[in-house]
C-alpha atoms as a PDB file:
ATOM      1  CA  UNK A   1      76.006  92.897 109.585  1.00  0.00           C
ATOM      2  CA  UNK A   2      77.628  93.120 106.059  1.00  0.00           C
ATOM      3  CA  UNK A   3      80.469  94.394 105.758  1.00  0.00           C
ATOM      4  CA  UNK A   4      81.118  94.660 101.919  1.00  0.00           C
ATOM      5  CA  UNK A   5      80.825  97.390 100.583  1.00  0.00           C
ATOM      6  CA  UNK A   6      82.987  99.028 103.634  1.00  0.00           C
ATOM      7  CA  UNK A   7      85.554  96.725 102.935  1.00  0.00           C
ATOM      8  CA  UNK A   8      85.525  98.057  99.895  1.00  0.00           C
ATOM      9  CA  UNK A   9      87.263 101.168 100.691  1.00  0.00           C
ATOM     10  CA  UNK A  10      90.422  99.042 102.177  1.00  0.00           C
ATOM     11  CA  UNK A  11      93.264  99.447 100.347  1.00  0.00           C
ATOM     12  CA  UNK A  12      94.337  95.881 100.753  1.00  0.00           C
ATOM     13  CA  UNK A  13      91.432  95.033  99.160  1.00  0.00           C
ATOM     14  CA  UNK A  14      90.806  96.968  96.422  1.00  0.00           C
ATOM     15  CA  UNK A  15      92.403  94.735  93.874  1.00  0.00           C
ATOM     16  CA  UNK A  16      90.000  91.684  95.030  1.00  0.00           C
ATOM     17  CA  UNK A  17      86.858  90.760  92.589  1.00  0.00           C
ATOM     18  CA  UNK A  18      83.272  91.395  93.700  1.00  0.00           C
ATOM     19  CA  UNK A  19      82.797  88.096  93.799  1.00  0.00           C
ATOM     20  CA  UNK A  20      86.154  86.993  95.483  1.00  0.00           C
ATOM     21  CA  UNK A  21      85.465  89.970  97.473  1.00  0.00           C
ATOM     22  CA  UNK A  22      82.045  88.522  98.959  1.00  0.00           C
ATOM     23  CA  UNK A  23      83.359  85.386  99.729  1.00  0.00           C
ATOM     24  CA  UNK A  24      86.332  86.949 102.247  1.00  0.00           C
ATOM     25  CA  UNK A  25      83.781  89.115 104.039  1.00  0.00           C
ATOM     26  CA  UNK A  26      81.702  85.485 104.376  1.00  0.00           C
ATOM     27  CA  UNK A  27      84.847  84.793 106.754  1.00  0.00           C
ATOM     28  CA  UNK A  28      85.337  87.663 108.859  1.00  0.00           C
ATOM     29  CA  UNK A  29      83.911  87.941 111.875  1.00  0.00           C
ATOM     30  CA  UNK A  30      83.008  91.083 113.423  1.00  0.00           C
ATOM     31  CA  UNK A  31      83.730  92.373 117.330  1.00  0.00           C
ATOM     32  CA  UNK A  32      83.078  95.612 119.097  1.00  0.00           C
ATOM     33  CA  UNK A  33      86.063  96.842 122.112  1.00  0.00           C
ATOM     34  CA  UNK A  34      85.156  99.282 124.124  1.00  0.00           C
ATOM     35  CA  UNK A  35      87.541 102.738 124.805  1.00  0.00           C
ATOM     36  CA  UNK A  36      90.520 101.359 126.399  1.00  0.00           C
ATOM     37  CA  UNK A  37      89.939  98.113 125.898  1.00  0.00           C
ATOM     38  CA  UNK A  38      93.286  95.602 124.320  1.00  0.00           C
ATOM     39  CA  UNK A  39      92.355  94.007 120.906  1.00  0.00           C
ATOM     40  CA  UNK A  40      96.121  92.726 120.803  1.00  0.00           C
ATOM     41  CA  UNK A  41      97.977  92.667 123.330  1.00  0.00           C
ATOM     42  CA  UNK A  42     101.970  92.666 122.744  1.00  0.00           C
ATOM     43  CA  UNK A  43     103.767  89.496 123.338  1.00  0.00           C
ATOM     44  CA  UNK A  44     100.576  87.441 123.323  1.00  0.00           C
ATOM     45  CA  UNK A  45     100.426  84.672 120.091  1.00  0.00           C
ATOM     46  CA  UNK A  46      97.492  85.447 117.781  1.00  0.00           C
ATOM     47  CA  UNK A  47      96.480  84.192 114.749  1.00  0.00           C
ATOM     48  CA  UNK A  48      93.788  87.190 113.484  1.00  0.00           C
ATOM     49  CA  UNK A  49      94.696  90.349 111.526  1.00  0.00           C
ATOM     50  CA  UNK A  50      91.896  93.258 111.866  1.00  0.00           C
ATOM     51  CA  UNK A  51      90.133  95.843 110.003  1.00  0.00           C
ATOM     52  CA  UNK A  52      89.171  98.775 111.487  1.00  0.00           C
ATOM     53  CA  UNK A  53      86.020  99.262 110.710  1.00  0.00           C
ATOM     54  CA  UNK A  54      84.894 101.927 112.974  1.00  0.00           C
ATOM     55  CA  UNK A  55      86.654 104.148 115.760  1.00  0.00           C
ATOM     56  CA  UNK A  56      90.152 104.609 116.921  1.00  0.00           C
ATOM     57  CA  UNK A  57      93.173 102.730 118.046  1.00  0.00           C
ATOM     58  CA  UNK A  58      96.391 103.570 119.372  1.00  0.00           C
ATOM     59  CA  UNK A  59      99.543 101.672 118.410  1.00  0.00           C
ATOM     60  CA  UNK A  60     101.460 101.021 121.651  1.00  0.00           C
ATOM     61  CA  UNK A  61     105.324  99.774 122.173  1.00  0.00           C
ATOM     62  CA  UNK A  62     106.814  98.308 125.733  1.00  0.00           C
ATOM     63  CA  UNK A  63     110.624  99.952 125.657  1.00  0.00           C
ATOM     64  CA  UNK A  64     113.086  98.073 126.938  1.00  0.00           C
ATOM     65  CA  UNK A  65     112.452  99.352 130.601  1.00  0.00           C
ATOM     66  CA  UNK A  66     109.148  98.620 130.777  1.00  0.00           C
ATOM     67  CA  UNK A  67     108.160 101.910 129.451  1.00  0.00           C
ATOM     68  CA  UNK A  68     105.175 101.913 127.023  1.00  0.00           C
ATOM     69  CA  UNK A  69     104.543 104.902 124.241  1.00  0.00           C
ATOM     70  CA  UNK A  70     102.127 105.692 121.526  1.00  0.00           C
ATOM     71  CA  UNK A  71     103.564 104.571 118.355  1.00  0.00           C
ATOM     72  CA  UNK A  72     100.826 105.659 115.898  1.00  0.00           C
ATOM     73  CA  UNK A  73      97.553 106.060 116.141  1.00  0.00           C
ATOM     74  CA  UNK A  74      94.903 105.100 113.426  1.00  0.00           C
ATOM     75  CA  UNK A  75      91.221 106.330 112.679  1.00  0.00           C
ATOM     76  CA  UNK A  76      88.654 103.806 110.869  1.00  0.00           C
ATOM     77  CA  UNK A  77      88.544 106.400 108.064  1.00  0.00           C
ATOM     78  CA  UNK A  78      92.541 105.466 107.060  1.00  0.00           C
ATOM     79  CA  UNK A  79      91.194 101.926 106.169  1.00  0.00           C
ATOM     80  CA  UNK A  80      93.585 100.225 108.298  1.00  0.00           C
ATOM     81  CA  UNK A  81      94.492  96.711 109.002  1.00  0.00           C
ATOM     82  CA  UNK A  82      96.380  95.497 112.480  1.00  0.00           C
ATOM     83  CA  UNK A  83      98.080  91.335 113.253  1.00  0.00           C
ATOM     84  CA  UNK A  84      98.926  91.210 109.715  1.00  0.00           C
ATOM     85  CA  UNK A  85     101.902  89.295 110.689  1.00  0.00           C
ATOM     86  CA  UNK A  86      99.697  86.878 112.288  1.00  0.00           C
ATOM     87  CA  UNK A  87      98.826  85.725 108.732  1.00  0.00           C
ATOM     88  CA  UNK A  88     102.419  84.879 108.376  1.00  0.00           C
ATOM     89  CA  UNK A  89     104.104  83.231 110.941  1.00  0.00           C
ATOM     90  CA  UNK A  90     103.122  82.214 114.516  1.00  0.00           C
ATOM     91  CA  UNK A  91     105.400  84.747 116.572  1.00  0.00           C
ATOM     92  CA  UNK A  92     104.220  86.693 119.312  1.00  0.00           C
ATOM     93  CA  UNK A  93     102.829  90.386 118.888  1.00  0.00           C
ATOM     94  CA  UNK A  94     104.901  92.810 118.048  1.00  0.00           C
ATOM     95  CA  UNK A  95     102.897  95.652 119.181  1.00  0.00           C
ATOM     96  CA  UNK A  96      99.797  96.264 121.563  1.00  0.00           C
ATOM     97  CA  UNK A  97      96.389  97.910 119.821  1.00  0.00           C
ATOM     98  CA  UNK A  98      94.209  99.562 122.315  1.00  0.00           C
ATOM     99  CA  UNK A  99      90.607 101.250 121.384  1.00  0.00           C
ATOM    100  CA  UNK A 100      91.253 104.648 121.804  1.00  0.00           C
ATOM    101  CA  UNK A 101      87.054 105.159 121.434  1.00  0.00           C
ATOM    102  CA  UNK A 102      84.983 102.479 120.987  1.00  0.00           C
ATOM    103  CA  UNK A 103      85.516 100.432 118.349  1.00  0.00           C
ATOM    104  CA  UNK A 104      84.113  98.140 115.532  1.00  0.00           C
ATOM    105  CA  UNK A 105      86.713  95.555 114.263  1.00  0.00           C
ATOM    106  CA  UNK A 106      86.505  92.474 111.644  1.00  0.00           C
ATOM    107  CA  UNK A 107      89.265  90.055 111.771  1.00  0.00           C
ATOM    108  CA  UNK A 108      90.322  86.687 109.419  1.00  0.00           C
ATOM    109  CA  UNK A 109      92.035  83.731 111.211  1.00  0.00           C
ATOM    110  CA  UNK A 110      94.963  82.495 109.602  1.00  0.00           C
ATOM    111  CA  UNK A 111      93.329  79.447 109.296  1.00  0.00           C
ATOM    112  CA  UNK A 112      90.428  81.245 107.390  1.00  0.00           C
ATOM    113  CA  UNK A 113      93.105  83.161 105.571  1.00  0.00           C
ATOM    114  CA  UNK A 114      95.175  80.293 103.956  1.00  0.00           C
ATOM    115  CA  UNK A 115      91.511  78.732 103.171  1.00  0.00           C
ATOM    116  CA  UNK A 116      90.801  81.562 101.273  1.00  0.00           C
ATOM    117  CA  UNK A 117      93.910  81.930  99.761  1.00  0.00           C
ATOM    118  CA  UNK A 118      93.976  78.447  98.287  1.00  0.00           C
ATOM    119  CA  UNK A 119      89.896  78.618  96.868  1.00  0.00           C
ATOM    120  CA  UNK A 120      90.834  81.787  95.631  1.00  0.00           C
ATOM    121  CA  UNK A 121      94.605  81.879  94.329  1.00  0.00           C
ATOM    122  CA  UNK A 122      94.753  85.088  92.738  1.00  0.00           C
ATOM    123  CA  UNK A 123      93.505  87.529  95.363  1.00  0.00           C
ATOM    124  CA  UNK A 124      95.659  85.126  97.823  1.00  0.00           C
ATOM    125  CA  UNK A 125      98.557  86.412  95.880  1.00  0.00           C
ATOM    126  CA  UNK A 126      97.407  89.961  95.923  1.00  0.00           C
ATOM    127  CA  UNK A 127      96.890  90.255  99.520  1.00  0.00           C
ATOM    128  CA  UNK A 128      99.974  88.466 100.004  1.00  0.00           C
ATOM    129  CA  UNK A 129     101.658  90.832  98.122  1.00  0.00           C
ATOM    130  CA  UNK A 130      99.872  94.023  99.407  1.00  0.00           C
ATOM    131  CA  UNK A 131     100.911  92.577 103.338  1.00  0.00           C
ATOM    132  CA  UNK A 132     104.357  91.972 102.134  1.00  0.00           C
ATOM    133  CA  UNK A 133     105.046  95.685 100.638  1.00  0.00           C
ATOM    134  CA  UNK A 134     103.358  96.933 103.522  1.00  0.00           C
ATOM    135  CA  UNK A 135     106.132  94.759 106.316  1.00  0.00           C
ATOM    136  CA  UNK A 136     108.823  95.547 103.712  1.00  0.00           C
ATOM    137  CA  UNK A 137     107.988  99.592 103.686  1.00  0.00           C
ATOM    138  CA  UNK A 138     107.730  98.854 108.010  1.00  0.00           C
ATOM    139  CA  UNK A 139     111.064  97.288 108.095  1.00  0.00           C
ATOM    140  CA  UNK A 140     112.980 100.304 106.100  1.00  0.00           C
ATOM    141  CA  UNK A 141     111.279 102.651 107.965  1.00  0.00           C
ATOM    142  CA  UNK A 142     112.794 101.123 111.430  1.00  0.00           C
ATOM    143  CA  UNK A 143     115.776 100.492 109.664  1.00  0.00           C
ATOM    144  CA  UNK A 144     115.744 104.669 108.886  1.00  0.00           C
ATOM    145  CA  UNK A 145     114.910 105.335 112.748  1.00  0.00           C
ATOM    146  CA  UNK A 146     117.792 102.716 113.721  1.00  0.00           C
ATOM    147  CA  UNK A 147     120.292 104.365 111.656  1.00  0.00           C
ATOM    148  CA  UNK A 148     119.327 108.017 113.126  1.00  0.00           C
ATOM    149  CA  UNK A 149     119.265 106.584 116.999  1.00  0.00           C
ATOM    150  CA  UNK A 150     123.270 105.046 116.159  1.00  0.00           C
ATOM    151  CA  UNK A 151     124.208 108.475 114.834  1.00  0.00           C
ATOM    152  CA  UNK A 152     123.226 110.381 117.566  1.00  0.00           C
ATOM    153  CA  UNK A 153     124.754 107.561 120.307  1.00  0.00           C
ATOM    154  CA  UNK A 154     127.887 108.405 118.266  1.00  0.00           C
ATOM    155  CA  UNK A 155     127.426 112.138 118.286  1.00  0.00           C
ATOM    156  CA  UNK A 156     126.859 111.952 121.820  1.00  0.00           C
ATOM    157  CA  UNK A 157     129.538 109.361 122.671  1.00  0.00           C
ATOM    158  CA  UNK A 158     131.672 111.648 120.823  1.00  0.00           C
ATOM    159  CA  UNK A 159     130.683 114.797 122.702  1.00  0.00           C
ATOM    160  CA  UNK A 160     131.920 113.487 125.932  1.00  0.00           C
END
C-alpha cells in the first residue's frame, strides 16, 4: 500500500519535497499490531522509529518499583512518530508503545534512515532537525516535571 500522500499530513515531514518525499515512503515498511499488542517494548534495543498511521497507542513507563503507567496516549489523527531516538544512537527503549486498538504502523531502520539522509542531504537535515527540537522540547519538559517532584520532596521533607 502507498503511503504518500498520508505521510503527507506528518508534521515531520512536511518540509520534505514531493520527490524526496516519494523516495522515503519507498523505504518504509508497513506492519499491522493488534489491540494490546507491544510495538516497542522498553529496555529492548531497536533500530526503527514509527508512524502511526492508523489506530491508537498508549505510551507506557516501568517506575522504579516495577510499577508501569500510561504516559500519553496518541491517536493516528495527531500524526505521530514513536523510536525516534532509535535514529540516533543505539540505547535501549526508553518507553514501551502498546496498540491501544488495532493498529497500522510504518517504520524506517536506521540503516534506511542514514541511507536516506546521505542521497538526500537536505531533508536529512530537516528531519534531523525536526527529531532534535522535538527530544530537546521532551527533555525541558522532564526537566519542568523534575523540578516540581524536588519541590514538593522539600515541601514535604519540610512538613515533617
Amino acid at each position: 500500500m502507498e503511503y504518500t500522500e498520508k505521510l503527507k499530513t506528518f508534521p515531520l515531514l512536511s518540509s520534505i519535497s514531493g520527490s524526496d518525499l516519494e523516495d522515503f515512503a519507498k523505504l518504509l515498511k508497513p506492519s499491522d499490531f493488534s489491540a494490546g499488542t507491544d510495538i516497542i517494548t522498553e529496555g529492548d534495543t531497536g533500530s526503527d522509529m514509527y508512524f502511526l498511521i492508523d489506530g491508537d497507542v498508549d505510551i507506557i513507563k516501568t517506575t522504579v518499583f516495577g510499577d508501569k503507567f500510561v504516559c500519553a496516549s496518541l491517536k493516528s489523527d495527531m500524526h505521530c512518530v514513536f523510536g525516534e531516538m532509535a535514529l540516533i544512537d543505539s540505547d535501549k527503549r526508553s518507553a514501551t508503545v502498546r496498540a491501544k486498538s488495532d493498529c497500522t504502523c510504518v517504520s524506517i531502520s536506521r540503516k534506511d534512515f542514514d541511507a536516506y539522509a546521505d542521497s538526500h542531504p537536505a531533508a536529512g537535515v530537516s528531519l534531523l532537525r525536526f527529531i532534535g527540537v522535538n527530544l530537546v522540547r521532551n527533555i525541558r519538559k522532564e526537566n519542568e516535571n523534575l523540578n516540581l517532584v524536588y519541590q514538593a520532596l522539600i515541601e514535604e521533607i519540610e512538613s515533617n
